[in-house]
N, C-alpha and C. Protein backbone atom coordinates (compact mmCIF):
# COMPACT_ATOMS: atom_id res chain seq x y z
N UNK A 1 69.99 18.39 9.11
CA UNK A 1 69.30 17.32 8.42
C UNK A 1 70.33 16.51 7.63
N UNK A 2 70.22 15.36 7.85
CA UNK A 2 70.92 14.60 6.78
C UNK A 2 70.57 13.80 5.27
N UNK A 3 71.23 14.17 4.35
CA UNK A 3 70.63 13.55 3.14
C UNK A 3 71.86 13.25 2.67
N UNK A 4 71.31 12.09 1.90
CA UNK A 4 72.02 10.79 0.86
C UNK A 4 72.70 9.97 1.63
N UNK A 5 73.57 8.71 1.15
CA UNK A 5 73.98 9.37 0.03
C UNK A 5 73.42 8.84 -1.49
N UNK A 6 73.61 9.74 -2.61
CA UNK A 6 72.67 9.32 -4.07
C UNK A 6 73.96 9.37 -4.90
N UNK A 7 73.92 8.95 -5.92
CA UNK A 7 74.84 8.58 -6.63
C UNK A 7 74.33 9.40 -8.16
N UNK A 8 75.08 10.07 -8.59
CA UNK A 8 74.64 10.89 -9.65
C UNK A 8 75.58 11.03 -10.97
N UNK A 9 75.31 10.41 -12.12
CA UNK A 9 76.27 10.19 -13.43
C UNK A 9 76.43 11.90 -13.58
N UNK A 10 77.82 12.10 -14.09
CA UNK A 10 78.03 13.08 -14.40
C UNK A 10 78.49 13.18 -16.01
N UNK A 11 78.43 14.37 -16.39
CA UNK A 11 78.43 14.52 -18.03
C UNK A 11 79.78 13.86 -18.70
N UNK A 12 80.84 13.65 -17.75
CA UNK A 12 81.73 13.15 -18.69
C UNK A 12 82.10 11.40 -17.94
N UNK A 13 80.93 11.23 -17.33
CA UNK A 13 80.65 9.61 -17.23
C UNK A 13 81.06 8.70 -15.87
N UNK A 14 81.64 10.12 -14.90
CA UNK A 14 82.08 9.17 -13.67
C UNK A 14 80.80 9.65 -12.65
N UNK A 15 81.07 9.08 -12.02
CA UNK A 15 79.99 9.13 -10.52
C UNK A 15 80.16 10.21 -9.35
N UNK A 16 79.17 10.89 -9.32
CA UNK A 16 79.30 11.66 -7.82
C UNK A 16 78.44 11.47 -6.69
N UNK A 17 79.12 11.36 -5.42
CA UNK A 17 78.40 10.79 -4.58
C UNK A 17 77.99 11.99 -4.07
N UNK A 18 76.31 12.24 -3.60
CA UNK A 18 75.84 13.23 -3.18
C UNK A 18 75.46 13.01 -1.92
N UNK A 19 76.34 13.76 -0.49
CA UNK A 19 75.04 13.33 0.74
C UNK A 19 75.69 14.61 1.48
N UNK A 20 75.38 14.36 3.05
CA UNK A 20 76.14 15.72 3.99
C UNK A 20 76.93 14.76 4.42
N UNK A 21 77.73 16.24 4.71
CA UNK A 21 79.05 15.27 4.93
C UNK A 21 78.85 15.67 6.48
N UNK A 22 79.96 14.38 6.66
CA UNK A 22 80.06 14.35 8.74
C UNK A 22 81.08 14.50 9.29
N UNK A 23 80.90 14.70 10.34
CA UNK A 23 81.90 15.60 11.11
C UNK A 23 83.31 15.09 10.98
N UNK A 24 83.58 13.56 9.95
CA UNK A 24 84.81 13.14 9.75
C UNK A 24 85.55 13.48 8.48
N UNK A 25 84.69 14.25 8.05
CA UNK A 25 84.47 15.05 7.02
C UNK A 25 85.36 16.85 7.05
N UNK A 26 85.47 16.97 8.26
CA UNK A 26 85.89 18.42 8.47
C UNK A 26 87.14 18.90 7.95
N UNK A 27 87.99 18.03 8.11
CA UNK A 27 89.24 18.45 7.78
C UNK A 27 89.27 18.76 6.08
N UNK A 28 88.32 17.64 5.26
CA UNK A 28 88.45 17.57 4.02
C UNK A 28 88.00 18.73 3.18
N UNK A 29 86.72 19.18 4.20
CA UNK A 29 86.01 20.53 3.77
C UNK A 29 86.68 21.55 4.02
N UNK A 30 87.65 21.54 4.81
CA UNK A 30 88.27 22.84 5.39
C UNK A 30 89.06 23.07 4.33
N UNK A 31 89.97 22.41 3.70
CA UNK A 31 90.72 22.24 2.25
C UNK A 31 89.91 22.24 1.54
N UNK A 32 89.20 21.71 1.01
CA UNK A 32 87.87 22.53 0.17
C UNK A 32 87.49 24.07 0.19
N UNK A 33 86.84 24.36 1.09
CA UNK A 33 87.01 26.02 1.07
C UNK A 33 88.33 26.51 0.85
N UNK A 34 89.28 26.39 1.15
CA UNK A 34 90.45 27.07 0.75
C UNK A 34 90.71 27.00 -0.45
N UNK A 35 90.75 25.53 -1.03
CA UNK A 35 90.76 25.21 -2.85
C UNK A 35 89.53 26.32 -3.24
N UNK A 36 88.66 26.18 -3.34
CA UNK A 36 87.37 27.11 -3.50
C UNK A 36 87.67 28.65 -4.01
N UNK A 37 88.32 28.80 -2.81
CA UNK A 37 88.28 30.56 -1.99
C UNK A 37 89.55 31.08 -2.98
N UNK A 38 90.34 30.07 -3.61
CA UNK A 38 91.89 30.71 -4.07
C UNK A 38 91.55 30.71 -5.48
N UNK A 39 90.35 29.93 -6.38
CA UNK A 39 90.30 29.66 -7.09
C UNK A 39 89.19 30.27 -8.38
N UNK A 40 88.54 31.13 -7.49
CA UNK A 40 87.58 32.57 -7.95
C UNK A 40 87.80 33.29 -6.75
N UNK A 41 87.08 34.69 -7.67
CA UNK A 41 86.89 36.10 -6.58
C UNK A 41 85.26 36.05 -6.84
N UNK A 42 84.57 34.54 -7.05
CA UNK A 42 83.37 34.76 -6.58
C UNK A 42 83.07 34.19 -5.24
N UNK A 43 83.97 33.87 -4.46
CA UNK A 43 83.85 33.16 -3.31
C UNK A 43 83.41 34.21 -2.32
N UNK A 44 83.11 33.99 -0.97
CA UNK A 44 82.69 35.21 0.09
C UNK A 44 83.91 35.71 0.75
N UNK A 45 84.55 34.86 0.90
CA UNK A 45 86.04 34.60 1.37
C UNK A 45 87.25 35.02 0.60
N UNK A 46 87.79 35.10 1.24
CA UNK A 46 89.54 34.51 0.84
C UNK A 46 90.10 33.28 1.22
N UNK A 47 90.88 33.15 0.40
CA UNK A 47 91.38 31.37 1.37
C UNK A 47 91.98 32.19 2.89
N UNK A 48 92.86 33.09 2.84
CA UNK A 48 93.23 32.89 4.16
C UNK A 48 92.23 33.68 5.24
N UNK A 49 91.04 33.69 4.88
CA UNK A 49 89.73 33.93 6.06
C UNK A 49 88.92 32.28 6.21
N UNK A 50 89.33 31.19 5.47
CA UNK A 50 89.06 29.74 5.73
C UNK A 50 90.05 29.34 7.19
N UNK A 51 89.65 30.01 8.19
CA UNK A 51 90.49 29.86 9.40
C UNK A 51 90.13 29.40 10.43
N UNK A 52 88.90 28.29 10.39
CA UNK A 52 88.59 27.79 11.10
C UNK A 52 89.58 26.66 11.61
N UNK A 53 89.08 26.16 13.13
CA UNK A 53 90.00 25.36 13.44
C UNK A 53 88.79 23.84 13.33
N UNK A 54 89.74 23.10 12.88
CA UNK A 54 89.21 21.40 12.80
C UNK A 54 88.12 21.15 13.67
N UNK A 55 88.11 21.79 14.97
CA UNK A 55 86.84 21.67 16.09
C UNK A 55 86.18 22.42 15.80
N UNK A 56 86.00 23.42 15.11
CA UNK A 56 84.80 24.40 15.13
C UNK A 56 84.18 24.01 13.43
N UNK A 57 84.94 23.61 12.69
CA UNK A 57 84.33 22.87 11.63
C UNK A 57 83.40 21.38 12.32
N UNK A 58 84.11 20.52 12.87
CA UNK A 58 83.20 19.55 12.92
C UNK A 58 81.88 20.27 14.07
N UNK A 59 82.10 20.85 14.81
CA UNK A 59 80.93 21.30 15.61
C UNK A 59 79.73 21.61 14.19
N UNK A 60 79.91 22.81 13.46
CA UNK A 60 79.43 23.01 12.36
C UNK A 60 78.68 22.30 11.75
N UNK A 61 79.34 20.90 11.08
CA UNK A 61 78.97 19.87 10.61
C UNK A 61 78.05 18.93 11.55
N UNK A 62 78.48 19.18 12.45
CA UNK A 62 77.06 18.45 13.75
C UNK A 62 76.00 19.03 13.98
N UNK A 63 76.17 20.24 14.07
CA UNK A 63 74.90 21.06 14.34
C UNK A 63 74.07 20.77 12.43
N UNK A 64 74.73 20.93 11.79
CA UNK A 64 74.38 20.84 10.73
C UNK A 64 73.19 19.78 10.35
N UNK A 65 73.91 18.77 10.87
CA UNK A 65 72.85 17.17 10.88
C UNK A 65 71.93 16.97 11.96
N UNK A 66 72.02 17.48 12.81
CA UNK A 66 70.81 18.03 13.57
C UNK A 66 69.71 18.75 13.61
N UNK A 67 70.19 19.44 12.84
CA UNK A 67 69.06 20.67 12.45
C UNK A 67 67.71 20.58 11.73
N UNK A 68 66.71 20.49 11.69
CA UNK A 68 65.64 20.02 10.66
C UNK A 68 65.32 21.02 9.40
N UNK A 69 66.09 22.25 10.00
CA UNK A 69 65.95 23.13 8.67
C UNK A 69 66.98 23.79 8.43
N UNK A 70 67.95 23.10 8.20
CA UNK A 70 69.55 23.48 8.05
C UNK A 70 70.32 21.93 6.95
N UNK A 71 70.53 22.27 6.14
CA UNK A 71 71.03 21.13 5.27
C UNK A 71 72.12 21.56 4.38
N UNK A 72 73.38 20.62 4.69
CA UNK A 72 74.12 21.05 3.57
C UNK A 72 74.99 19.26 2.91
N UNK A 73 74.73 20.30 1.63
CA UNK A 73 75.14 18.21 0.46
C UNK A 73 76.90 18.81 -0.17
N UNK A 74 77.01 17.93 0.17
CA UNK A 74 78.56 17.66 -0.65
C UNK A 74 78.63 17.23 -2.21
N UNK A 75 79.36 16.87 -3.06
CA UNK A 75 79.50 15.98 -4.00
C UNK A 75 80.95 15.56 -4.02
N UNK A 76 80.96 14.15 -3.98
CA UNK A 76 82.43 14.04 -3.97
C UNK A 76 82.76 13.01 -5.05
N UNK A 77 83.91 13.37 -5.97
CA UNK A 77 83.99 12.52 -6.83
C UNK A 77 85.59 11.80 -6.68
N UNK A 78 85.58 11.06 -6.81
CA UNK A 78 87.01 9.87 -6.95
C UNK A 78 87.60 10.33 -5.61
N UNK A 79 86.78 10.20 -4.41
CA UNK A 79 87.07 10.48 -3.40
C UNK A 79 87.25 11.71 -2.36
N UNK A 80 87.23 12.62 -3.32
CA UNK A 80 87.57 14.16 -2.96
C UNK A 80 86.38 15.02 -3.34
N UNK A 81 85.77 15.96 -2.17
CA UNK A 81 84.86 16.83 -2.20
C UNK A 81 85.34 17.68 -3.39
N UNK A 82 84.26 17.84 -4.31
CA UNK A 82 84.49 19.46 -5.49
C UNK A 82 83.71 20.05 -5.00
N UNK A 83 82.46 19.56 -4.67
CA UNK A 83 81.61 20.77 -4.88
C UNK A 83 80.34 20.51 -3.10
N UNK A 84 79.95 21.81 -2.44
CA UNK A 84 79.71 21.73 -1.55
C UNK A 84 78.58 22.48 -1.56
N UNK A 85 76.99 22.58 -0.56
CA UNK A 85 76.45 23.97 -0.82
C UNK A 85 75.48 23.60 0.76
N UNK A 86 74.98 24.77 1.10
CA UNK A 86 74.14 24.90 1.91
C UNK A 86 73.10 25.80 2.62
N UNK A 87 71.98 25.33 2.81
CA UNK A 87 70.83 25.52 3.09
C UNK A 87 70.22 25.53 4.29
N UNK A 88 70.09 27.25 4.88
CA UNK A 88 69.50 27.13 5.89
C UNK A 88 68.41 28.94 6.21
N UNK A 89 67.72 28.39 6.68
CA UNK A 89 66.70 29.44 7.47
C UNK A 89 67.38 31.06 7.37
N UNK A 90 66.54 32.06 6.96
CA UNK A 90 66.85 33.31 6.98
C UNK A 90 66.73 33.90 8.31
N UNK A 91 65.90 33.33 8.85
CA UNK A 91 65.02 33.72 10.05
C UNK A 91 64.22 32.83 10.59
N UNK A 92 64.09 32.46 12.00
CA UNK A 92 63.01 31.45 12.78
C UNK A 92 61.86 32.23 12.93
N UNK A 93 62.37 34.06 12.59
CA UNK A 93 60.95 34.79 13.65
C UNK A 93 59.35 34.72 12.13
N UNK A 94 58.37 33.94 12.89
CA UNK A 94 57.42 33.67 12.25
C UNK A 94 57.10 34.53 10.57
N UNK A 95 57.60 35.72 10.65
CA UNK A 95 57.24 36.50 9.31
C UNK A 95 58.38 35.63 8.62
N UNK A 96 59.53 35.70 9.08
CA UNK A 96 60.61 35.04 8.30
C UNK A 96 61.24 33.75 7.83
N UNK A 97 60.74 32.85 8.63
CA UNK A 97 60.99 32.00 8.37
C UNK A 97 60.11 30.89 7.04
N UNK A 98 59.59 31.23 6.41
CA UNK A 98 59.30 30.64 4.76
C UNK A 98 60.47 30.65 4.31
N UNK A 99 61.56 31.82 4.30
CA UNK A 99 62.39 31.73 3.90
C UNK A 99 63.95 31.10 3.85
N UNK A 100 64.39 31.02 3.01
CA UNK A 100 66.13 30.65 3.16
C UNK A 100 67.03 30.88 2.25
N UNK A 101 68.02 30.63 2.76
CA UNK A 101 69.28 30.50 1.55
C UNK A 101 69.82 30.17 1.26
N UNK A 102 70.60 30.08 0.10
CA UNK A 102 71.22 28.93 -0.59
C UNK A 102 73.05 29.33 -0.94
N UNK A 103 73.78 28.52 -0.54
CA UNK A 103 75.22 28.93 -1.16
C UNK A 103 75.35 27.53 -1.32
N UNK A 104 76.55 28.26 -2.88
CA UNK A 104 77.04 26.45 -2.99
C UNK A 104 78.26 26.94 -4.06
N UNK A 105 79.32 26.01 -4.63
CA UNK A 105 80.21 25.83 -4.86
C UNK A 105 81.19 25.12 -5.69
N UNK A 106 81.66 25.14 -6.58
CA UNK A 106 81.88 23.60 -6.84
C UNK A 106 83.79 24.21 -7.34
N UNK A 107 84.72 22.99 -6.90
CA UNK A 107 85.94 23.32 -7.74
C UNK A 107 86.18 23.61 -9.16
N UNK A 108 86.86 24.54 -9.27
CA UNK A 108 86.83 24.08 -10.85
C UNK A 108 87.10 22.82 -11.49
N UNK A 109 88.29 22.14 -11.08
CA UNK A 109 88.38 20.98 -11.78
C UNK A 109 87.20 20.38 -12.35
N UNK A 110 86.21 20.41 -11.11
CA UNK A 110 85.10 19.90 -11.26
C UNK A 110 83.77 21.00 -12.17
N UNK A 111 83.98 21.70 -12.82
CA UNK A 111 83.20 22.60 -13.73
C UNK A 111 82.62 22.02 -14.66
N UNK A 112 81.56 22.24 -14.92
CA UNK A 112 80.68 21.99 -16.57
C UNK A 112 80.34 20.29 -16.59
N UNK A 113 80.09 19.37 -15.05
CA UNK A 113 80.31 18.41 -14.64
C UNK A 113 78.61 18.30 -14.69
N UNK A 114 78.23 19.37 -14.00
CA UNK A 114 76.18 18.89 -13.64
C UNK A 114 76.40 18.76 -12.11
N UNK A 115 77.74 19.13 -11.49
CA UNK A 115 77.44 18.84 -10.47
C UNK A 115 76.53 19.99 -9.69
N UNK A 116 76.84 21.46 -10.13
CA UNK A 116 75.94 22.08 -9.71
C UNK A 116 74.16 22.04 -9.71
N UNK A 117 74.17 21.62 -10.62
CA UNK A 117 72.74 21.54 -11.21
C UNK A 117 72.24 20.14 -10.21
N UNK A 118 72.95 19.43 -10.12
CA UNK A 118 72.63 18.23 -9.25
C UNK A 118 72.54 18.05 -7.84
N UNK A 119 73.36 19.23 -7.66
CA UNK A 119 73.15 19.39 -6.15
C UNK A 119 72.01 20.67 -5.79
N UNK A 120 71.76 21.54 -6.93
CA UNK A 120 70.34 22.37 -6.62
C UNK A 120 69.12 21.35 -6.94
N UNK A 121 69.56 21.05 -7.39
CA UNK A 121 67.95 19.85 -7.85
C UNK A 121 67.60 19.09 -6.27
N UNK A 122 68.48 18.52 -5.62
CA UNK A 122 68.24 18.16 -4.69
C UNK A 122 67.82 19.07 -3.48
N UNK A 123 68.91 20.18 -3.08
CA UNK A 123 68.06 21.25 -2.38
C UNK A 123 66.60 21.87 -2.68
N UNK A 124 66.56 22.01 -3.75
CA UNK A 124 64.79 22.43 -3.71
C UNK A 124 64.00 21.46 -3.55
N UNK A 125 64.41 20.12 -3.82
CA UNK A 125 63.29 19.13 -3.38
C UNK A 125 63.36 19.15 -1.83
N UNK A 126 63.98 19.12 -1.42
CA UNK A 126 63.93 18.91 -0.01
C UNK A 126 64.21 20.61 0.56
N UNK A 127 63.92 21.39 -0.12
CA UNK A 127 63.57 22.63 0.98
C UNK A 127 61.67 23.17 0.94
N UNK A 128 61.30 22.29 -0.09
CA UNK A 128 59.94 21.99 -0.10
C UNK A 128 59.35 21.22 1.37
N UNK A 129 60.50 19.86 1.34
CA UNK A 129 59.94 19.17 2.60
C UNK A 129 60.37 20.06 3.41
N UNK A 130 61.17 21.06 4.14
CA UNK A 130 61.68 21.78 4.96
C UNK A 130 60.51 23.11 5.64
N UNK A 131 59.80 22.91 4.60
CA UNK A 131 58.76 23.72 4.43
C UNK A 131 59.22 25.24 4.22
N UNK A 132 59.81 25.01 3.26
CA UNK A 132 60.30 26.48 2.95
C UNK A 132 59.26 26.91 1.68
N UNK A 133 59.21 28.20 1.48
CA UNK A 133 58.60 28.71 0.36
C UNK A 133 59.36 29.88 -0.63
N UNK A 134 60.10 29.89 -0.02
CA UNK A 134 60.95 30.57 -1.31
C UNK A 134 62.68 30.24 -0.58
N UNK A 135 63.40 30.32 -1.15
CA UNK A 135 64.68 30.31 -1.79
C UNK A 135 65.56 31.49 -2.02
N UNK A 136 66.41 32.15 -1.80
CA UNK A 136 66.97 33.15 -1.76
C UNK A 136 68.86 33.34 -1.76
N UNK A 137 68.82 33.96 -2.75
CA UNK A 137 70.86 33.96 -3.15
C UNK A 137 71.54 35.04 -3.41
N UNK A 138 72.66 35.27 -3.52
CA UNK A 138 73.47 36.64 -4.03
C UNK A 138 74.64 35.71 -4.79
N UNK A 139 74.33 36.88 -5.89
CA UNK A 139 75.87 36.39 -7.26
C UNK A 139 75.95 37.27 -7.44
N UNK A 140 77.78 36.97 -7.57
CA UNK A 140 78.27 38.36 -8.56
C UNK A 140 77.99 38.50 -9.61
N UNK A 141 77.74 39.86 -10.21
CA UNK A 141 77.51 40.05 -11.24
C UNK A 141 77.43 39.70 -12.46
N UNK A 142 79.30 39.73 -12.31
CA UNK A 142 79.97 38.99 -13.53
C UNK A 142 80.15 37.46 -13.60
N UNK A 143 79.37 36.53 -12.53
CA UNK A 143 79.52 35.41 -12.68
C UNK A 143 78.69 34.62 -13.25
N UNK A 144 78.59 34.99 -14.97
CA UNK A 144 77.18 34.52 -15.75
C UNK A 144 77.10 32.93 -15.65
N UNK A 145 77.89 32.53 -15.96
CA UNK A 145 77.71 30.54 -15.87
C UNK A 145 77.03 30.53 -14.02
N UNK A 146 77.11 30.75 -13.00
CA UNK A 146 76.43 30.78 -12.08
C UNK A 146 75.02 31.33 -12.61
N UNK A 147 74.76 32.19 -12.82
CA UNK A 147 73.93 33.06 -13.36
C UNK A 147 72.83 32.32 -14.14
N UNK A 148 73.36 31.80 -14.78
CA UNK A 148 72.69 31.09 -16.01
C UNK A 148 72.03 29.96 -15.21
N UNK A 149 72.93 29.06 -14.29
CA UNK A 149 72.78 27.87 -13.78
C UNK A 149 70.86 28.35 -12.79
N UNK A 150 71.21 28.96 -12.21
CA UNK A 150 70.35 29.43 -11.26
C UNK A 150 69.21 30.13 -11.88
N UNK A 151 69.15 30.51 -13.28
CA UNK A 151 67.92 30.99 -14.43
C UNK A 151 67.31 29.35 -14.09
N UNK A 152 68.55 28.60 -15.10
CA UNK A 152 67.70 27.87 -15.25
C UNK A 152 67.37 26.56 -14.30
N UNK A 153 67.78 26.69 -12.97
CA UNK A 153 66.72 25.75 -12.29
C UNK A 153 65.88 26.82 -11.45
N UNK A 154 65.32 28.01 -12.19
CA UNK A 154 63.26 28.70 -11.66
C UNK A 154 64.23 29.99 -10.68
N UNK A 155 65.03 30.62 -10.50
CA UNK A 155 65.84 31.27 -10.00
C UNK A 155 65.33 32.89 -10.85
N UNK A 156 65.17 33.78 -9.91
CA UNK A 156 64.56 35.19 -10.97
C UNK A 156 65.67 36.17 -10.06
N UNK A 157 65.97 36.97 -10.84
CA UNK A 157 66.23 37.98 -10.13
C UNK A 157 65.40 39.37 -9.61
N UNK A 158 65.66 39.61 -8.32
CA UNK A 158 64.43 40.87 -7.72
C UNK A 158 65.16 42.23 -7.53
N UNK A 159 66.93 42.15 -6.99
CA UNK A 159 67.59 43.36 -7.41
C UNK A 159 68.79 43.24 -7.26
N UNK A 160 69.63 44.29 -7.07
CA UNK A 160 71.28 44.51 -7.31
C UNK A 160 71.92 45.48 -5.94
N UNK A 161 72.56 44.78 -5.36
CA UNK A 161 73.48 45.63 -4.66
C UNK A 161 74.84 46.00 -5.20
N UNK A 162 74.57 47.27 -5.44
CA UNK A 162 75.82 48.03 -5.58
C UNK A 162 77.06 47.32 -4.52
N UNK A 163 78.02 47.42 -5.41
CA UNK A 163 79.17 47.18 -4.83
C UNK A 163 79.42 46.42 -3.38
N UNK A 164 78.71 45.82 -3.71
CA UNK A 164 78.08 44.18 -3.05
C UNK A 164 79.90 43.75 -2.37
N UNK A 165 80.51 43.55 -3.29
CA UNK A 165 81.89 42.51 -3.02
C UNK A 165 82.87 43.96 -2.86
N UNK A 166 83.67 44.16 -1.90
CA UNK A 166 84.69 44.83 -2.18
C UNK A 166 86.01 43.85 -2.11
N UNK A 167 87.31 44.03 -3.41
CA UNK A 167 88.13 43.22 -3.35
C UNK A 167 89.47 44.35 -2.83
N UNK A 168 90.40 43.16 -2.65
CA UNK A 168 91.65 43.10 -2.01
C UNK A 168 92.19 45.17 -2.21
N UNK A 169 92.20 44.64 -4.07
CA UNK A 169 92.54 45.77 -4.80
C UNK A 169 91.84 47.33 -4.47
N UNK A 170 90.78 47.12 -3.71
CA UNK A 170 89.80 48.34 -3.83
C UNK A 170 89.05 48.40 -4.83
N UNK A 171 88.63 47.49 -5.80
CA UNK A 171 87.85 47.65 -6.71
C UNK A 171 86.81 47.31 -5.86
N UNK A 172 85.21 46.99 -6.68
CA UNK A 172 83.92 46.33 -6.33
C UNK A 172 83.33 45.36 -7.41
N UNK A 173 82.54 44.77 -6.67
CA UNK A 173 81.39 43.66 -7.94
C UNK A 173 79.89 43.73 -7.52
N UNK A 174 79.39 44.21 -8.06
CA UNK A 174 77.63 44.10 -7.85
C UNK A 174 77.01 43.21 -7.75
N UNK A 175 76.25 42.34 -6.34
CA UNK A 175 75.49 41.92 -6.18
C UNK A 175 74.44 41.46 -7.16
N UNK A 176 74.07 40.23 -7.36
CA UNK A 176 72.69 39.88 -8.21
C UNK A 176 72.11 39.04 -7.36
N UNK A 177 70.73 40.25 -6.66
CA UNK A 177 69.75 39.27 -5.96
C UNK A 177 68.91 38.71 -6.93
N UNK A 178 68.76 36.92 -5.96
CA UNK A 178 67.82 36.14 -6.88
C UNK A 178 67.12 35.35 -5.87
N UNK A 179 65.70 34.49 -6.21
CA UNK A 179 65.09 34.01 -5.32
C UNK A 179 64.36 33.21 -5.89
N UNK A 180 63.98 32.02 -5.63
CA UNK A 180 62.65 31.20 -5.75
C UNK A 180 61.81 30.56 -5.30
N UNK A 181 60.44 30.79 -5.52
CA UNK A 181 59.48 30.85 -5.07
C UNK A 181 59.13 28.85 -5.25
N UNK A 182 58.79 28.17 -4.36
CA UNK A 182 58.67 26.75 -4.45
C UNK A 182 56.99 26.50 -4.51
């Protein structure tokens, strides 16, 4: 599905352009996830598992805008993607499909901006039109400013996977399932 693009003031007064990005778009996102992935250990990744090749990103990004229940929004400010997220189907098979899920992202540079909050505001409006009925995520534990963000746009938590993340080191991070109901 494709959306925007919308133009959204951010807290310290410049503009972010909100839409999906297109397949001319791939290369920029691919450096994006890597900026992303190097820049917390709340990412799914590592930067060097961002190993896609330029063709299998834009395929991605095509299927992406095709899809009627598959959506993902960018925000890009002074030209450069910060923050990215996306939305798609848990399941097509009839019990499952009300549902979906949500990942999203933003650089730090770009932190404490609204861009997160601005780009969930838009996914739940339009996973309503998608005809979705609930919403569904995993955070780490320790990642309360995520945490918080996702309280407060109607986000509950239902439970916890143990040692959810295993890192590099052999340590772990616990899972925080959350979901919302539209």
């Amino acid at each position: 599905m494709i959306f925007g693009p919308k133009v959204v003031t951010l807290k310290d007064g410049r503009k972010a352009i909100l839409r999906s990005p297109s397949v001319l778009d791939a290369e920029d996102l691919i450096a994006y996830l890597k900026a992303a992935s190097s820049e917390t250990e709340y990412m799914i990744r590592y930067p060097e598992e961002v190993n896609f090749t330029l063709e299998e990103e834009q395929e991605i990004l095509s299927q992406s805008l095709k899809e009627k229940r598959r959506i993902m929004i960018s925000a890009i400010v002074d030209g450069k993607i910060v923050g990215n997220a996306g939305l798609s189907c848990i399941d097509e098979k009839i019990k499952l499909r009300h549902r979906a899920g949500i990942g999203i992202a933003v650089l730090k540079e770009a932190w404490n901006l609204g861009i997160g909050t601005a780009i969930l505001q838009e996914m739940l409006a339009i996973a309503g039109y998608m005809e979705y009925e609930q919403l569904e995520l995993e955070v780490a534990e320790s990642n309360g400013k995520a945490i918080a963000l996702y309280r407060k746009m109607g986000f509950v938590e239902y439970g916890k996977r143990d040692r959810g993340f295993r890192f590099k080191d052999g340590s772990y991070e616990n899972d925080i399932l959350m979901y919302r109901q539209l």
